[in-house]
N, C-alpha and C. Protein backbone atom coordinates (compact mmCIF):
# COMPACT_ATOMS: atom_id res chain seq x y z
N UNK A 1 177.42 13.46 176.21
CA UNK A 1 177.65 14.40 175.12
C UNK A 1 178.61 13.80 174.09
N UNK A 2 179.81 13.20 174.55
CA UNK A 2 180.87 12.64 173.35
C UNK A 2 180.23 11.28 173.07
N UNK A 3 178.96 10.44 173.62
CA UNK A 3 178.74 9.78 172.92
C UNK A 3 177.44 10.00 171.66
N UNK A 4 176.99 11.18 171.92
CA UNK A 4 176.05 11.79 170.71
C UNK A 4 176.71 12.15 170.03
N UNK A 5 178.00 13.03 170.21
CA UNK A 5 178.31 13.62 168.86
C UNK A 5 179.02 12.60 168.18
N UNK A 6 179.68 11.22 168.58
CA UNK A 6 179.70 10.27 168.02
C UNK A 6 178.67 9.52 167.10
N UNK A 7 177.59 9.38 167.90
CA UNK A 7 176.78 8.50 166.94
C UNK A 7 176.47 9.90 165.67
N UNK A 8 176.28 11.03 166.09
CA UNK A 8 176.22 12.10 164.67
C UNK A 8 176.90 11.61 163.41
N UNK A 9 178.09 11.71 164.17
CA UNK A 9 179.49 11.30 163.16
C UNK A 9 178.86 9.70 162.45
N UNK A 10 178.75 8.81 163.11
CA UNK A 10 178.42 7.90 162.81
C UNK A 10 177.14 7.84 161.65
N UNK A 11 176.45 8.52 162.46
CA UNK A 11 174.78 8.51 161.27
C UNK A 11 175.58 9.22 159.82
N UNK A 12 176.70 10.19 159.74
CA UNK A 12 176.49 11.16 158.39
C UNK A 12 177.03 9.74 157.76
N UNK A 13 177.35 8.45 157.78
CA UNK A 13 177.74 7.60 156.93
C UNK A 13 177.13 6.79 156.38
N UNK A 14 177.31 6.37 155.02
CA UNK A 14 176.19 5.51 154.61
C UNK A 14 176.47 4.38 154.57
N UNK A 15 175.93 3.25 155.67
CA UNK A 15 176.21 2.25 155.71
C UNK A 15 174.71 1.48 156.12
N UNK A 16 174.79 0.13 156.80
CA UNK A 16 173.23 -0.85 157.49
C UNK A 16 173.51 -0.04 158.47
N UNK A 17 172.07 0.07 159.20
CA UNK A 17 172.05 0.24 160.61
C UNK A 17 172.43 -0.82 161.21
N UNK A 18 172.38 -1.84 161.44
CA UNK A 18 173.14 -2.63 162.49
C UNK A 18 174.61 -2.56 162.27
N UNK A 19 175.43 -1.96 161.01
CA UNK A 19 176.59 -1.68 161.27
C UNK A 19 176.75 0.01 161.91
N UNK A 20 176.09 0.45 161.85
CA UNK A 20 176.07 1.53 162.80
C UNK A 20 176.32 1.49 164.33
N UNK A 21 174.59 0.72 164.59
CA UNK A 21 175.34 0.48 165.96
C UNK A 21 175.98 -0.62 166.62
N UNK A 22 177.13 -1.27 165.69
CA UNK A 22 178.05 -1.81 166.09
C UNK A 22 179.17 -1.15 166.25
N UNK A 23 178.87 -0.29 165.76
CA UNK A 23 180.32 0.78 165.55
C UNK A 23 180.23 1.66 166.83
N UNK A 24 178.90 1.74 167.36
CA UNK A 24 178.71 2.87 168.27
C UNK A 24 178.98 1.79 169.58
N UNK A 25 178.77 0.68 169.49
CA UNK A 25 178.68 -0.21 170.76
C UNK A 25 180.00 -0.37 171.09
N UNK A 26 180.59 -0.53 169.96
CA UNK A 26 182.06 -0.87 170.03
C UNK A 26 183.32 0.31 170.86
N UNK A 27 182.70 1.03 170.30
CA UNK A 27 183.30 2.37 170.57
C UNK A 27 183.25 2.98 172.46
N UNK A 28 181.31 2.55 172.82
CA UNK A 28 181.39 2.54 174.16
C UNK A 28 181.81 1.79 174.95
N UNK A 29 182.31 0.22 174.32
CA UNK A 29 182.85 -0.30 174.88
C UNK A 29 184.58 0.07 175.23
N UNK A 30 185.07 0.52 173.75
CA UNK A 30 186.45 1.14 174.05
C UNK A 30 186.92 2.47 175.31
N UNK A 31 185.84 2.97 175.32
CA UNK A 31 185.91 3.76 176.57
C UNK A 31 185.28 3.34 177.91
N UNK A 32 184.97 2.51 177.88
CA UNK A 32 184.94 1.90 179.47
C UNK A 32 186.15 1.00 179.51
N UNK A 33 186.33 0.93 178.40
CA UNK A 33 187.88 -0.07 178.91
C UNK A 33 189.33 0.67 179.38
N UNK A 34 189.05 1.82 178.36
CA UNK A 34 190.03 3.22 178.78
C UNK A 34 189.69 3.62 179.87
N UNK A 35 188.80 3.25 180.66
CA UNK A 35 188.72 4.19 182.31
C UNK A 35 188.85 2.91 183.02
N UNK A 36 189.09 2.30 183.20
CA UNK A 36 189.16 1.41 183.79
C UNK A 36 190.81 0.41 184.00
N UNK A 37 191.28 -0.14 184.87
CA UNK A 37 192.57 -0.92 185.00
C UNK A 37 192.04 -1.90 185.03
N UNK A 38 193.02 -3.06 184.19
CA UNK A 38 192.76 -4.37 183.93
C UNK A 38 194.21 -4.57 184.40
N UNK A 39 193.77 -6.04 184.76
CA UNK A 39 195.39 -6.62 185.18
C UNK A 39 195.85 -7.71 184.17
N UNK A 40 196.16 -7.17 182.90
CA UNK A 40 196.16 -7.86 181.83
C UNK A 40 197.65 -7.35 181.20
N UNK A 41 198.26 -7.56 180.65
CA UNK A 41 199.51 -7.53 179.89
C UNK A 41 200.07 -6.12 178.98
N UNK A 42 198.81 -6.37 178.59
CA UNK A 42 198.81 -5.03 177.41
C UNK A 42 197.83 -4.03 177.78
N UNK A 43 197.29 -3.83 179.18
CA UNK A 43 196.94 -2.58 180.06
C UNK A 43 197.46 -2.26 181.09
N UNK A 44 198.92 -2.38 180.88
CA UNK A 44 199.30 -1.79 182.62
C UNK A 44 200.11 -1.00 182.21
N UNK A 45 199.43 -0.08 181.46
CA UNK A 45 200.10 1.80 180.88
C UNK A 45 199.84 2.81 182.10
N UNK A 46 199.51 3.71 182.12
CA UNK A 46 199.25 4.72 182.44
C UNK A 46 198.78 5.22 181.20
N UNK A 47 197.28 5.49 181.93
CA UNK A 47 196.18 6.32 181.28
C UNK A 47 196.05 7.93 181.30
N UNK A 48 196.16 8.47 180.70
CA UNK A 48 195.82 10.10 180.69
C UNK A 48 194.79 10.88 179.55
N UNK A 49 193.96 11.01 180.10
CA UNK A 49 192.88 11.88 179.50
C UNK A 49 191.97 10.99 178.94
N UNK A 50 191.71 10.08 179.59
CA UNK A 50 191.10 9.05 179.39
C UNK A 50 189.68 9.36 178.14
N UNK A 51 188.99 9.92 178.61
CA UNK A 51 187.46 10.51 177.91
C UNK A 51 188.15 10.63 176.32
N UNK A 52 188.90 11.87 176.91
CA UNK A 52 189.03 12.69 174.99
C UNK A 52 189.91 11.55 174.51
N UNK A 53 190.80 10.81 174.97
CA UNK A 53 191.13 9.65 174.12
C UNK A 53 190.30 8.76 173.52
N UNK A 54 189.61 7.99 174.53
CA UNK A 54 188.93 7.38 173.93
C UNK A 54 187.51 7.90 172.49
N UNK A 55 187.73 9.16 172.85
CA UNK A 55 186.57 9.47 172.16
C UNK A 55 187.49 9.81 170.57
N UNK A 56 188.68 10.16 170.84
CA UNK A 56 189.46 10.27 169.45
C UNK A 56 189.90 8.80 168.41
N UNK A 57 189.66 7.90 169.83
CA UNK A 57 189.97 6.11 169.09
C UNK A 57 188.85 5.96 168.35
N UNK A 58 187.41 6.50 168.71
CA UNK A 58 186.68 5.96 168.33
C UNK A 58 185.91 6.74 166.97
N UNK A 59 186.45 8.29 167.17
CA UNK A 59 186.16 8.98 166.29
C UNK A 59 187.03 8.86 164.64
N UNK A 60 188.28 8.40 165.39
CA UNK A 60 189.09 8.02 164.01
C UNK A 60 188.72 6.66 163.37
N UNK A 61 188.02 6.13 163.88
CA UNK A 61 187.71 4.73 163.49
C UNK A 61 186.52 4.69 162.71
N UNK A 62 185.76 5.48 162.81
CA UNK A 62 184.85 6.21 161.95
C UNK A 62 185.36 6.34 160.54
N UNK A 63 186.14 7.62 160.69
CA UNK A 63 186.82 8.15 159.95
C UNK A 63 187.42 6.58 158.58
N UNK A 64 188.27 6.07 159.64
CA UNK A 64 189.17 4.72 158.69
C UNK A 64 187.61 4.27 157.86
N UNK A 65 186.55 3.87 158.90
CA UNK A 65 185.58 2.87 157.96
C UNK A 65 185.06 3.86 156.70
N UNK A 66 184.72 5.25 157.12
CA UNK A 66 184.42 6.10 156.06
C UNK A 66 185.36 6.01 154.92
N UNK A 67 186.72 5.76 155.01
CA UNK A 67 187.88 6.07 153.87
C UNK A 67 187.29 4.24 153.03
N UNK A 68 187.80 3.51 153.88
CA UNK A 68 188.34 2.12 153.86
C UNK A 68 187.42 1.09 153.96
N UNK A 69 186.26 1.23 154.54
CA UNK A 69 185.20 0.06 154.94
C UNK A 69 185.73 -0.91 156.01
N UNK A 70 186.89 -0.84 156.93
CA UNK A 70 186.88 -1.68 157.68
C UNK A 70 187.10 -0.94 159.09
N UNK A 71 187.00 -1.86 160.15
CA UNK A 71 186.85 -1.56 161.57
C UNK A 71 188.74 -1.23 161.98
N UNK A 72 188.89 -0.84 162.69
CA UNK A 72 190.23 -1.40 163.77
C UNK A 72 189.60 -3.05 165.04
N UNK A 73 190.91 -3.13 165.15
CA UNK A 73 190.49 -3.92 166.27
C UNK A 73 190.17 -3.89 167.47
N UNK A 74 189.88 -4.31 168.62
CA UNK A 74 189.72 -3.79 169.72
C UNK A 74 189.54 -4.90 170.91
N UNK A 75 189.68 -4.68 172.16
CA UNK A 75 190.00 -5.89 173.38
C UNK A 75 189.06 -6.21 173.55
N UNK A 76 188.63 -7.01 174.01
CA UNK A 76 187.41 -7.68 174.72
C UNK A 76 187.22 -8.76 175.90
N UNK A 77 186.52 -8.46 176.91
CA UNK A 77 186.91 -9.33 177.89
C UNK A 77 186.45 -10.98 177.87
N UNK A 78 187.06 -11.85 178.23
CA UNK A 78 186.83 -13.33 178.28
C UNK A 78 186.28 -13.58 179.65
N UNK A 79 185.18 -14.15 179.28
CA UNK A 79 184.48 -14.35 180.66
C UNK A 79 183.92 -15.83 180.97
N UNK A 80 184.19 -16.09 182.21
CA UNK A 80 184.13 -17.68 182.49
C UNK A 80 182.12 -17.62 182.83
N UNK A 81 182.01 -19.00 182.85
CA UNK A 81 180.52 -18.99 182.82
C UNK A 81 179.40 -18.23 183.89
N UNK A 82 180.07 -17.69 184.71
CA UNK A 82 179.28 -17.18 186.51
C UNK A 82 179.57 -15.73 186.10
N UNK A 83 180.19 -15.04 184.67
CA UNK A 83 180.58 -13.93 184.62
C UNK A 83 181.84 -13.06 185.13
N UNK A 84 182.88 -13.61 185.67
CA UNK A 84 183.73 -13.69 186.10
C UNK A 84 184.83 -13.24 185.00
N UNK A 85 185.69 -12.74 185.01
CA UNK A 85 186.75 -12.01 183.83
C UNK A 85 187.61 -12.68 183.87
N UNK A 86 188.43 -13.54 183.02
CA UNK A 86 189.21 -14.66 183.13
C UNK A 86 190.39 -14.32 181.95
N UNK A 87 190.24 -12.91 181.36
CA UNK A 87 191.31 -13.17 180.30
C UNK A 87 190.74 -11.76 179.30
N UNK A 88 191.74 -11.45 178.15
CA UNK A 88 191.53 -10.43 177.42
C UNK A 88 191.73 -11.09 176.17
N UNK A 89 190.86 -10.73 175.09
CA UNK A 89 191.63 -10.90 173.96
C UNK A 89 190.86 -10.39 172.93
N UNK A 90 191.62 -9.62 171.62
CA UNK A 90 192.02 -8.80 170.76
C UNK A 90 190.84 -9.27 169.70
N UNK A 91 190.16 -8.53 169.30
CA UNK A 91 189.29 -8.86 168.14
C UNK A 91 189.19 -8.12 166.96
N UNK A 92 188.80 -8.73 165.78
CA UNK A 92 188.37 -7.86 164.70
C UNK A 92 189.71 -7.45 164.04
N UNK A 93 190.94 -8.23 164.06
CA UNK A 93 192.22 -8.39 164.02
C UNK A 93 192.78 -8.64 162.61
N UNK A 94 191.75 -8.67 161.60
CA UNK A 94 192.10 -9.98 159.86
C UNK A 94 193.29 -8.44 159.31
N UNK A 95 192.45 -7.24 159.15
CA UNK A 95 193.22 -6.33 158.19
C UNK A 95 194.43 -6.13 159.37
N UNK A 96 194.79 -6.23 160.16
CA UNK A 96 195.86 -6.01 160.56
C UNK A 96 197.10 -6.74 160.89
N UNK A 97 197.13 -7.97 160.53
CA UNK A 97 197.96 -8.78 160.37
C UNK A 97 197.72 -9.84 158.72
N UNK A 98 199.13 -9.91 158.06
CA UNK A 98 199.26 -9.96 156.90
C UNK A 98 199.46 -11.92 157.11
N UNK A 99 199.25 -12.53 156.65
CA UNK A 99 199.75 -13.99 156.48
C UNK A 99 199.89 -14.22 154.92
N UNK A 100 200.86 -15.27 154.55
CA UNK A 100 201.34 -15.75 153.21
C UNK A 100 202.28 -16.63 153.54
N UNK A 101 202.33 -17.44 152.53
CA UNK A 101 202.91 -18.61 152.49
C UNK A 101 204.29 -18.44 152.15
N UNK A 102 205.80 -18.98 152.47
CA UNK A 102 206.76 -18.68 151.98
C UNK A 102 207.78 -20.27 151.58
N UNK A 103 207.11 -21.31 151.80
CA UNK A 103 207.45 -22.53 150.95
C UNK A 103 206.36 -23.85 151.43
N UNK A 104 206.53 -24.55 150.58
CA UNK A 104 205.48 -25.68 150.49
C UNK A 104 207.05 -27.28 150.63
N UNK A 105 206.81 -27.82 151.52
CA UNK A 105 207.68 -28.97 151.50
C UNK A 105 206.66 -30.18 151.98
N UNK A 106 208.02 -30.63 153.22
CA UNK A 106 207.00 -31.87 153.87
C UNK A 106 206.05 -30.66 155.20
N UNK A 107 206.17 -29.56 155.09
CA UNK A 107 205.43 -28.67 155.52
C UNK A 107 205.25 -27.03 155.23
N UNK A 108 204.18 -26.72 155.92
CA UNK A 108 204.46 -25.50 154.95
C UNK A 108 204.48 -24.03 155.95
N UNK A 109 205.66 -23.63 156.07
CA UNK A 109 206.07 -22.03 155.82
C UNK A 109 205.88 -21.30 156.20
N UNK A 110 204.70 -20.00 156.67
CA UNK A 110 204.38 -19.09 156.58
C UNK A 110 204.75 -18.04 157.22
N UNK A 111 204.88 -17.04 156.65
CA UNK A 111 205.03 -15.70 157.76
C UNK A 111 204.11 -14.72 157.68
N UNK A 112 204.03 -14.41 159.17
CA UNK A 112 202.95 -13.29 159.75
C UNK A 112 203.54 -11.95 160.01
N UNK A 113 203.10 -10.89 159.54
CA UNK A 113 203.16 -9.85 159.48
C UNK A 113 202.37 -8.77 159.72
N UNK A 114 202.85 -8.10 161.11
CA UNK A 114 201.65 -6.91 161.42
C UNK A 114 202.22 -5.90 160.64
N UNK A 115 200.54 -4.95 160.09
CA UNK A 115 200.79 -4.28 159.18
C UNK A 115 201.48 -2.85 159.79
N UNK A 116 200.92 -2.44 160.81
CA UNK A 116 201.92 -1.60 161.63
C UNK A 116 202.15 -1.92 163.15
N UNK A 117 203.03 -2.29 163.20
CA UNK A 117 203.68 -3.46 163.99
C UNK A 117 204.10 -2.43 165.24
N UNK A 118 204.42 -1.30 165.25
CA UNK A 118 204.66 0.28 166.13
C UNK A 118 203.36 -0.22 167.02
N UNK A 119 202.04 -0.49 166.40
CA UNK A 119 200.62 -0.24 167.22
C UNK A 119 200.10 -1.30 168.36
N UNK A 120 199.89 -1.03 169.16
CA UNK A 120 199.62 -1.85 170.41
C UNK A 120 198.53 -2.61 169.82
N UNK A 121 198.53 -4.08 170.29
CA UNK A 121 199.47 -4.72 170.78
C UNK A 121 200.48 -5.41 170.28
N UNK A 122 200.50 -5.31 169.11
CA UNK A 122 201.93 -6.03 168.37
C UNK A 122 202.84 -5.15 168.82
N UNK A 123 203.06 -4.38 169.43
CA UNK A 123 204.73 -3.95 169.71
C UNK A 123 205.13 -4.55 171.14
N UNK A 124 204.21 -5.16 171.61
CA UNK A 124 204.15 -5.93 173.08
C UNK A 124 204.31 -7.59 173.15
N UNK A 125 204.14 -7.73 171.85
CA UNK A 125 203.77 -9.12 171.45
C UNK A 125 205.79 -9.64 171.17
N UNK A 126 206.01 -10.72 171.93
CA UNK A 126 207.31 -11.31 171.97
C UNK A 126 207.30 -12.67 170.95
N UNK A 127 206.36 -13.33 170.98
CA UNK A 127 206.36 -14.85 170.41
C UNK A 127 204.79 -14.81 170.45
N UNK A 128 204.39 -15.55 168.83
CA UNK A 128 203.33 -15.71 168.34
C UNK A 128 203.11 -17.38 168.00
N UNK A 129 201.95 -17.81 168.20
CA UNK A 129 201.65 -19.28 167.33
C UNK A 129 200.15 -18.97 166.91
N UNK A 130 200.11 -20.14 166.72
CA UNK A 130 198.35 -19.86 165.77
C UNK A 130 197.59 -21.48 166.11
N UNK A 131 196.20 -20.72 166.34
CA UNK A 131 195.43 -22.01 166.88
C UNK A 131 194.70 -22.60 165.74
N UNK A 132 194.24 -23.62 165.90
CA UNK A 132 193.57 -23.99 165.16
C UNK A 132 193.37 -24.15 163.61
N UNK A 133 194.22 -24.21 163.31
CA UNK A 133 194.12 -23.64 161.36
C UNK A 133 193.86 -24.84 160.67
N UNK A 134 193.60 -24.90 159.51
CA UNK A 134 192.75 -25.98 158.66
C UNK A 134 192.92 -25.53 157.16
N UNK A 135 192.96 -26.67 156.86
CA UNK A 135 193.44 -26.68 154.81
C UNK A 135 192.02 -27.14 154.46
N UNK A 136 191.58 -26.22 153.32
CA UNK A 136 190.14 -26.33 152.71
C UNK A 136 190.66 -26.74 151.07
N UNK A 137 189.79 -27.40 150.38
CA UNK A 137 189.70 -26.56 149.30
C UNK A 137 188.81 -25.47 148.53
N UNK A 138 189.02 -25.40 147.15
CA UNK A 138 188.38 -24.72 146.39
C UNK A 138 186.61 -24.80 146.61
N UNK A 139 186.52 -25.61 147.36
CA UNK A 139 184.54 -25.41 147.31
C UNK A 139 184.70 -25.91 148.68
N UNK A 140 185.55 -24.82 149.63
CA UNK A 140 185.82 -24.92 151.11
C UNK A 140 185.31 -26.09 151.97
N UNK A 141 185.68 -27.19 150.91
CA UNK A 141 185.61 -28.75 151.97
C UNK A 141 187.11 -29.27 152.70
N UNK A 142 186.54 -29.22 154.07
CA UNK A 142 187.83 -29.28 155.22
C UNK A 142 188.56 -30.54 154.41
N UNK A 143 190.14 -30.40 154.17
CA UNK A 143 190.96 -31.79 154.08
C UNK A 143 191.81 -31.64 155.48
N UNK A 144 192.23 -30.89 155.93
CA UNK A 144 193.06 -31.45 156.76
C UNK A 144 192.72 -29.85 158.32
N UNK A 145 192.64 -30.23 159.77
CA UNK A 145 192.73 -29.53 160.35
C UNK A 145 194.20 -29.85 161.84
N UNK A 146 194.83 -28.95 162.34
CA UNK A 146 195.54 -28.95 163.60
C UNK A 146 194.79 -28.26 164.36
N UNK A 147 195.69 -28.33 165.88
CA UNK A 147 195.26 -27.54 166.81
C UNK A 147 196.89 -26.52 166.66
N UNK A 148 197.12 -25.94 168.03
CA UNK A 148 198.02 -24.78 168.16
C UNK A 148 199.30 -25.14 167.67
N UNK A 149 199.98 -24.26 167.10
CA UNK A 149 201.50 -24.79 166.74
C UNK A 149 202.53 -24.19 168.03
N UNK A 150 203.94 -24.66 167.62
CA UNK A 150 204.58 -23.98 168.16
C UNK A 150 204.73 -22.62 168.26
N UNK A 151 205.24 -22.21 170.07
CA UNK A 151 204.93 -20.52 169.97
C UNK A 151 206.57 -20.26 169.38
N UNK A 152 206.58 -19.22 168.38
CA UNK A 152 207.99 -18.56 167.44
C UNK A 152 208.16 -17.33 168.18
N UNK A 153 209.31 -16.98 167.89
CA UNK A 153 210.37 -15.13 167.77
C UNK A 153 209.27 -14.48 167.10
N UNK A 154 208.46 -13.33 167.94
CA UNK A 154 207.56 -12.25 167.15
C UNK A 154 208.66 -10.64 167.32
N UNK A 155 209.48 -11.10 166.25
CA UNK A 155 210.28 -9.99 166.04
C UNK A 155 210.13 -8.72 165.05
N UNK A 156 210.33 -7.48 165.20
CA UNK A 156 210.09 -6.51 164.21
C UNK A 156 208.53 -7.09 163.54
N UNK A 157 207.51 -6.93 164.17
CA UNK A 157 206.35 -7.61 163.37
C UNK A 157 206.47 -8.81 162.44
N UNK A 158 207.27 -9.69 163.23
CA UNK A 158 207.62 -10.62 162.04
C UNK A 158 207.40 -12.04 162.89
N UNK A 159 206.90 -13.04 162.12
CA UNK A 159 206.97 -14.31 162.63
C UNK A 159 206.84 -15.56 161.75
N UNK A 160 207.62 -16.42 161.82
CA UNK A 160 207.56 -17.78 160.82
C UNK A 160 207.09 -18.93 161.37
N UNK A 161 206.35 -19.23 161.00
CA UNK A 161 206.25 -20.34 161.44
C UNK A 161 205.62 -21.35 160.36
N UNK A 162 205.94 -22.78 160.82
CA UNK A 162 205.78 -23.68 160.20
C UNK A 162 204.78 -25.16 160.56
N UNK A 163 203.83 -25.17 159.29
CA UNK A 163 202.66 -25.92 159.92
C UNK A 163 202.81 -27.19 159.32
N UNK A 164 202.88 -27.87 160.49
CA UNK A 164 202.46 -29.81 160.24
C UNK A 164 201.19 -29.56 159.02
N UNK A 165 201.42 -30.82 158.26
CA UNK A 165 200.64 -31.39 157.36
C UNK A 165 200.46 -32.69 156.64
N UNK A 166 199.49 -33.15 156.32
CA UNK A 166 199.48 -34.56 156.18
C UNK A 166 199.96 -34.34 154.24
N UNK A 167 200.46 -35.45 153.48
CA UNK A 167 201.07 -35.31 152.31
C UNK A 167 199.88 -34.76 151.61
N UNK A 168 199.94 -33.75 150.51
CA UNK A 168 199.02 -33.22 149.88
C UNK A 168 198.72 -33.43 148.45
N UNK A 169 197.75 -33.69 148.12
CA UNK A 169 197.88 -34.10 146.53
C UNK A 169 197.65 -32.49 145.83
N UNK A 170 197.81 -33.21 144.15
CA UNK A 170 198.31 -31.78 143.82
C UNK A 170 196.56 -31.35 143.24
N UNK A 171 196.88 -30.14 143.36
CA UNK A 171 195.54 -28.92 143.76
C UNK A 171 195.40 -27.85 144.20
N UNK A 172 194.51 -26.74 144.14
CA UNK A 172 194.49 -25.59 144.98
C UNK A 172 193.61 -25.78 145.98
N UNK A 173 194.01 -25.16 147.02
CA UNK A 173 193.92 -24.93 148.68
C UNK A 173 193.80 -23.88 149.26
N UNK A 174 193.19 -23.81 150.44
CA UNK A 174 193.22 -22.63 151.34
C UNK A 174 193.61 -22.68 152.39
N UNK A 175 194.48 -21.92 153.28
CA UNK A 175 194.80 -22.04 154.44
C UNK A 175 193.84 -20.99 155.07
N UNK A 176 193.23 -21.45 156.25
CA UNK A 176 192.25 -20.65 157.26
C UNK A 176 192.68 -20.84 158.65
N UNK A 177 193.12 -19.30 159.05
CA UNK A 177 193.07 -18.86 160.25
C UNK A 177 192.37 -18.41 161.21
N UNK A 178 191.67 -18.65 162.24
CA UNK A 178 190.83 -17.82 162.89
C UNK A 178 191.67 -16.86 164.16
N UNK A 179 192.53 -17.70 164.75
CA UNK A 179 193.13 -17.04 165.70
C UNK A 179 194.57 -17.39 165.89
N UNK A 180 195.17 -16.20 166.35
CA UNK A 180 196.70 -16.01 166.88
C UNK A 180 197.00 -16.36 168.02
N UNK A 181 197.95 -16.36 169.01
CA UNK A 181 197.98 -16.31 170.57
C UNK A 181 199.22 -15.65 170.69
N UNK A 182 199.34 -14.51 170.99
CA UNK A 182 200.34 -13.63 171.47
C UNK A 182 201.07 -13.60 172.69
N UNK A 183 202.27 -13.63 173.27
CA UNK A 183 202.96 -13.88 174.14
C UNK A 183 203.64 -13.12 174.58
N UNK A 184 204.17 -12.53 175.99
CA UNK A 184 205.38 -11.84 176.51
C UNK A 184 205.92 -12.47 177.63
N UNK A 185 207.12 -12.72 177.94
CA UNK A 185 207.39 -13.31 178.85
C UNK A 185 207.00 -12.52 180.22
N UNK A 186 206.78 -13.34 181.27
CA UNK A 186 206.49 -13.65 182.08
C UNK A 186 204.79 -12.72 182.95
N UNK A 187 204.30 -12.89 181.44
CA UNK A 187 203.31 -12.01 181.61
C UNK A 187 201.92 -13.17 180.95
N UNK A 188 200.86 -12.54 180.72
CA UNK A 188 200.03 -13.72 180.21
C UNK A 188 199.61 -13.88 178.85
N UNK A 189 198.49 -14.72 177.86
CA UNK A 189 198.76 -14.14 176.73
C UNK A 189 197.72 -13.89 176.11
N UNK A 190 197.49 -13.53 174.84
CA UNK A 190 196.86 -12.14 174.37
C UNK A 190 196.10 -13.42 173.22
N UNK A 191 194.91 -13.53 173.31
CA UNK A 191 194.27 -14.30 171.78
C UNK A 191 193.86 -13.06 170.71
N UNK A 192 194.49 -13.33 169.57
CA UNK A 192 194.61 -12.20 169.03
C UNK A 192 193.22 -13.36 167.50
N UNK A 193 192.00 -12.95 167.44
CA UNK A 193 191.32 -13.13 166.42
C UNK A 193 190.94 -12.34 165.00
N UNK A 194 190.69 -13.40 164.14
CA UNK A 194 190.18 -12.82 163.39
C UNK A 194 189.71 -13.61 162.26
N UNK A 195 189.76 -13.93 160.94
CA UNK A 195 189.61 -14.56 159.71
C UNK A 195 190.27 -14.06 158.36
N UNK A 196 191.89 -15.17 158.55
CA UNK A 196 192.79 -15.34 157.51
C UNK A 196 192.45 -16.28 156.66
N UNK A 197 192.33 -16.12 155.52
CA UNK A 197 192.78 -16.91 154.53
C UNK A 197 194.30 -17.30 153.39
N UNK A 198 194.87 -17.59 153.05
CA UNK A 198 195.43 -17.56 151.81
C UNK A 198 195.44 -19.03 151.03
N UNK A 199 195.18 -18.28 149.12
CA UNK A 199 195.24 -19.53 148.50
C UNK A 199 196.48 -20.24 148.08
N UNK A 200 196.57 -21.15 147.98
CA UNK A 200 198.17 -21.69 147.47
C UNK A 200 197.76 -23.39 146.78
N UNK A 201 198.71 -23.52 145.85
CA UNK A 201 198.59 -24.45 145.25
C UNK A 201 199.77 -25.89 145.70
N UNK A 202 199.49 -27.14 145.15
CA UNK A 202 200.93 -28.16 145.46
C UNK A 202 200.39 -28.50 143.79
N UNK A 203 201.99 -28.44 143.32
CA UNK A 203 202.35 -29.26 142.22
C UNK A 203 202.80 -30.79 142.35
């Protein structure tokens, strides 16, 4: 029943059908994850009222794409090749964490910022780094890529960190993020995805 009157909710919107039922898949996936215990970092709450919660995560999420056009994020399990559950991590993550550049030297800068930093799992999140990131330019041809940086202080939604780079000639650029890696001590850690960009120039 709460997953019909969901997809209802879902159909009065005008969007593709395959974003429809991604929205609806997504959503049943958020409630099997709400009934269920994971032995993961950022699920060892105590659950109560499991159903009508989940059905209010998923109903407000509606709601946001109806206002806003975008999704929330949501967990997803990592699974080793035999199907086996090997890990959790955070998807659909870009509108909710802010990146920008805050100086250009013999490296460059940046700080990350969750946009409401109160909301699980950034209020769980202790120390952040970032995998993989890569300098494009203007007609997104790769000049320069790393792998993970150092993990930083993920304080008050806040984190700096600073990325190796090879000397840059002068031009505009893009920095591209795909993924975060979230940390708490002595617990495990959280791949937090999505697709950052920002442009920035070297004089």
């Amino acid at each position: 029943m709460e997953i019909k009157r969901l997809s209802e909710k879902v159909n009065e919107i005008e969007m593709p059908i395959e974003m429809r039922k991604r929205i609806i898949r997504n959503c049943v996936y958020k409630k099997e994850k709400y009934t269920m215990r994971k032995s993961n970092i950022f699920t060892r709450k105590p659950i109560v009222a499991l159903a009508s919660l989940s059905l209010f995560v998923c109903l407000t999420s509606v709601s946001v794409l109806a206002a806003t056009g975008k999704l929330n994020g949501f967990f997803k399990d990592i699974k080793r090749w035999d199907g086996a559950v090997i890990g959790t991590s955070y998807e659909q993550a870009t509108d909710e964490l802010r990146l920008s550049i805050i100086e250009i030297s013999d490296s460059i800068t940046i700080m990350v910022e969750a946009i409401n930093p109160e909301n699980f799992p950034y209020r769980e999140i202790e120390s952040l780094s970032i995998v993989d990131y890569k300098i494009v330019d203007m007609s997104n041809k790769e000049i320069e890529s790393h792998a993970i940086t150092n993990s930083v202080d993920f304080t008050d939604g806040k984190a700096i960190i600073k990325l190796s780079t090879d000397k840059l000639e002068r031009g505009a650029y893009k920095l591209v993020v795909n993924q975060f890696i979230g940390s708490k001590k002595a617990d495990g850690q959280l791949a937090i995805n999505g697709n950052w960009e920002y442009k920035f120039s070297c004089e």
